[in-house]
Protein backbone atom coordinates (compact mmCIF):
# COMPACT_ATOMS: atom_id res chain seq x y z
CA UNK A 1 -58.94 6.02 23.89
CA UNK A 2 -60.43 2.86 23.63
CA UNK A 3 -63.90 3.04 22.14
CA UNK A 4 -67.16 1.39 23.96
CA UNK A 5 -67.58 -1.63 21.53
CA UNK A 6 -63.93 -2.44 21.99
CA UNK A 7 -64.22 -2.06 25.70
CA UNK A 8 -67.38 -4.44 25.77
CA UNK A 9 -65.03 -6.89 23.39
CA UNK A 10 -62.15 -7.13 25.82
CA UNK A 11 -64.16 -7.90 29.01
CA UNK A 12 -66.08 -10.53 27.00
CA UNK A 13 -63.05 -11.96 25.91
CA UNK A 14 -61.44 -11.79 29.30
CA UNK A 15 -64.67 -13.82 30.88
CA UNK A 16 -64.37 -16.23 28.22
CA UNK A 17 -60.47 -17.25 28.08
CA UNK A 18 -61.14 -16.74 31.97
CA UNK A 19 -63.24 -20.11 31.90
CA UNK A 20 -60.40 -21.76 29.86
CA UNK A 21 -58.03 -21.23 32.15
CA UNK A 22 -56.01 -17.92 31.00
CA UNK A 23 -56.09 -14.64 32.38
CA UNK A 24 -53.84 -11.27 32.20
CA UNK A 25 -52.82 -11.39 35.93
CA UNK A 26 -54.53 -8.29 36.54
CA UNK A 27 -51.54 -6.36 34.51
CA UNK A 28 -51.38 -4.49 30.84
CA UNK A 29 -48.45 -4.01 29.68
CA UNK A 30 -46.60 -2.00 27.10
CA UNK A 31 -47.05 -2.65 23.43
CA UNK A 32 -45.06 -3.54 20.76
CA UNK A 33 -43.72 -0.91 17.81
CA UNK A 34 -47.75 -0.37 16.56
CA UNK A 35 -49.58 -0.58 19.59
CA UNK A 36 -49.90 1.33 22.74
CA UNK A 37 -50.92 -1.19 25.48
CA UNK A 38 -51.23 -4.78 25.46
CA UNK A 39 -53.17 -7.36 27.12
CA UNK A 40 -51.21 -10.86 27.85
CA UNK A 41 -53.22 -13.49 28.54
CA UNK A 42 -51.03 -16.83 29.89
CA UNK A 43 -52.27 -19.89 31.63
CA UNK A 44 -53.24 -19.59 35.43
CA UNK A 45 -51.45 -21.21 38.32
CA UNK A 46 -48.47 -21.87 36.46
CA UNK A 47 -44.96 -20.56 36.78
CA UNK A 48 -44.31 -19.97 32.94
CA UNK A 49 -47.51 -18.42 32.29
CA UNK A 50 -47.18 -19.75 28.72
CA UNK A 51 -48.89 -16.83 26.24
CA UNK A 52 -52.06 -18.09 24.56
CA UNK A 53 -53.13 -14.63 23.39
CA UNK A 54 -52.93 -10.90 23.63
CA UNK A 55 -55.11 -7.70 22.73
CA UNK A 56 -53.06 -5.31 21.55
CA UNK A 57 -54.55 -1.46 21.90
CA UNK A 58 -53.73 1.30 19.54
CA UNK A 59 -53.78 4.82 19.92
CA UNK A 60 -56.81 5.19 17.38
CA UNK A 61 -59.07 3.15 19.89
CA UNK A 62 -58.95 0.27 17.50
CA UNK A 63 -57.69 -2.89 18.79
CA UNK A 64 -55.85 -6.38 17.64
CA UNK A 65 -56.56 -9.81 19.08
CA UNK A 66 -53.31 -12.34 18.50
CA UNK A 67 -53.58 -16.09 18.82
CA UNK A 68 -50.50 -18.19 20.08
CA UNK A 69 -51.20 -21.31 17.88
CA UNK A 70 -48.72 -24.57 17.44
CA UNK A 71 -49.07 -27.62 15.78
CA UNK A 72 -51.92 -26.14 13.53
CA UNK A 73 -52.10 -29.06 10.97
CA UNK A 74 -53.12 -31.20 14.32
CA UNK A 75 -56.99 -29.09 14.21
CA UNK A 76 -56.44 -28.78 10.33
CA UNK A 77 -60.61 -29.94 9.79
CA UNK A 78 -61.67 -27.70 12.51
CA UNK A 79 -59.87 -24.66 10.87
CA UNK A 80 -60.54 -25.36 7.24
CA UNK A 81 -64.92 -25.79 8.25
CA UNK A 82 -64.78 -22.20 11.05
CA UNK A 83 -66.54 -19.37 9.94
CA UNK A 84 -64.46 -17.12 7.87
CA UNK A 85 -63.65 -14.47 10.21
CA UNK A 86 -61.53 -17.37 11.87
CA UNK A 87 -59.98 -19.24 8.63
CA UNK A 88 -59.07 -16.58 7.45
CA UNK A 89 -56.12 -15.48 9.57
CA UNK A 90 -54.46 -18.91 8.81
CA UNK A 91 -54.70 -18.54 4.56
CA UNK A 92 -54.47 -14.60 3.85
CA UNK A 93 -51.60 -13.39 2.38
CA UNK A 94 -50.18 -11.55 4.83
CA UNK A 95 -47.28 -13.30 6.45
CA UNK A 96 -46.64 -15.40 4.07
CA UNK A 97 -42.97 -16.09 4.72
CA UNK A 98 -40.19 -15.58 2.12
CA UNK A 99 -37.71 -17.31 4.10
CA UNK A 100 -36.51 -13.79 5.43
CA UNK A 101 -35.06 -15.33 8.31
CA UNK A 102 -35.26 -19.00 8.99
CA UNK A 103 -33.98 -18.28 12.91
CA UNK A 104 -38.16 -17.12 13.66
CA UNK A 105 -38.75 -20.88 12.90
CA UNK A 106 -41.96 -20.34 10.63
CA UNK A 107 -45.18 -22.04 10.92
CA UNK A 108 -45.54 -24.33 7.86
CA UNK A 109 -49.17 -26.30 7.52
CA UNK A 110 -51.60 -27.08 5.00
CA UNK A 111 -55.19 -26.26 4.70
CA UNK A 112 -57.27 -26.84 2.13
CA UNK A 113 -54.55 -28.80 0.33
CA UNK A 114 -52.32 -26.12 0.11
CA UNK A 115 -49.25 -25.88 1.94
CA UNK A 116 -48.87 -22.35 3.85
CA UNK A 117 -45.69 -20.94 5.14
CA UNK A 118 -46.29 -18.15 7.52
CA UNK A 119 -43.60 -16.28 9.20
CA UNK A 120 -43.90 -16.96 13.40
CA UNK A 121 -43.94 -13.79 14.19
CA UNK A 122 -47.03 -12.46 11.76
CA UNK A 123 -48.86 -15.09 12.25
CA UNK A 124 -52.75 -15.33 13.71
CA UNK A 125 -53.69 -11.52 14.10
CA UNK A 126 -57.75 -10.60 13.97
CA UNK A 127 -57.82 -7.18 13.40
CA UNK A 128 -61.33 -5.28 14.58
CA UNK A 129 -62.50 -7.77 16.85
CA UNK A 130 -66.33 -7.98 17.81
CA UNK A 131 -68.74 -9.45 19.91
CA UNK A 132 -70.42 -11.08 16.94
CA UNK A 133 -67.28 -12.95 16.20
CA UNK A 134 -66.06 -13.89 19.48
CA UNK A 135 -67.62 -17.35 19.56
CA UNK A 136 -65.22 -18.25 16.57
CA UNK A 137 -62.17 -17.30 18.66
CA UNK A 138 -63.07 -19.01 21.68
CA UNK A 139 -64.23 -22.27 19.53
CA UNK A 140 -60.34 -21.56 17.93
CA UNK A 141 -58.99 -21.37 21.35
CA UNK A 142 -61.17 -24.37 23.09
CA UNK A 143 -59.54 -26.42 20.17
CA UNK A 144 -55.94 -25.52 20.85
CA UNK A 145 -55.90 -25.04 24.38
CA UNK A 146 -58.53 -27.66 25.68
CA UNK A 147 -59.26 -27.40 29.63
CA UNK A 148 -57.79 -30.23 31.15
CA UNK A 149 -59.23 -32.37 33.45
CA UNK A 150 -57.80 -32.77 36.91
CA UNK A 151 -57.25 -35.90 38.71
CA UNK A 152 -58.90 -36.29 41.89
């Protein structure tokens, strides 16, 4: 059961990517081995519907927000001056890749002088997110997937 605060997270999230051009398609899926449910959030008007997030839900209520992020050395100031709730998920510890297996193509950037090696698939979690820090996502997100201007 998905608790209020978490509740009030996802549908300010979803109004937010909403004005960046993303939304769920009015579908939650099934999660992944840890979570329940999932929220996919891919680009709208567009065939591929290429991911640029998800909220995973767990069965404790709590949930997970998961960037899609590429070519992360490209916004490398922006990342190494955002809060730390944000910079964070790009230089803790976790996912740090061991070479376990080089076919999941891991992210490799620097920040902070310091080359990181992250395996793809543990990469850019925010666990327990909240209103508060939602801002520092969406400033992440703006960065990496700018709204583009159409030509009239």
């Amino acid at each position: 059961m998905i608790k209020e605060p978490e509740k009030a997270f996802i549908i300010a999230f979803d109004k937010a990517i909403n004005e960046l051009g993303y939304d769920f398609g009015n579908a939650i899926g099934s999660g992944n081995v840890w979570s329940l449910l999932m929220i996919v959030y891919g680009k709208i008007d567009t065939k591929s519907r290429l991911c640029s997030a998800r909220i995973y839900m767990q069965e404790n209520g709590e949930i997970t927000l998961r960037l899609f992020l590429a070519k992360i050395d490209a916004h490398r100031q922006y990342i190494e001056n955002a809060p730390l709730h944000v910079k964070d998920a790009f230089i803790f510890a976790h996912g740090d890749c061991k070479e376990c297996n080089i076919n999941y193509s891991p992210k490799i950037y620097t920040i902070d002088g310091k080359l990181m090696r992250k395996c793809n698939h543990d990469t850019f979690y925010f666990n327990m997110p909240t209103l508060e820090k939602l801002p520092g996502y969406m400033g992440l997100l703006s960065k990496f997937y700018p709204i583009k201007k159409q030509l009239r």
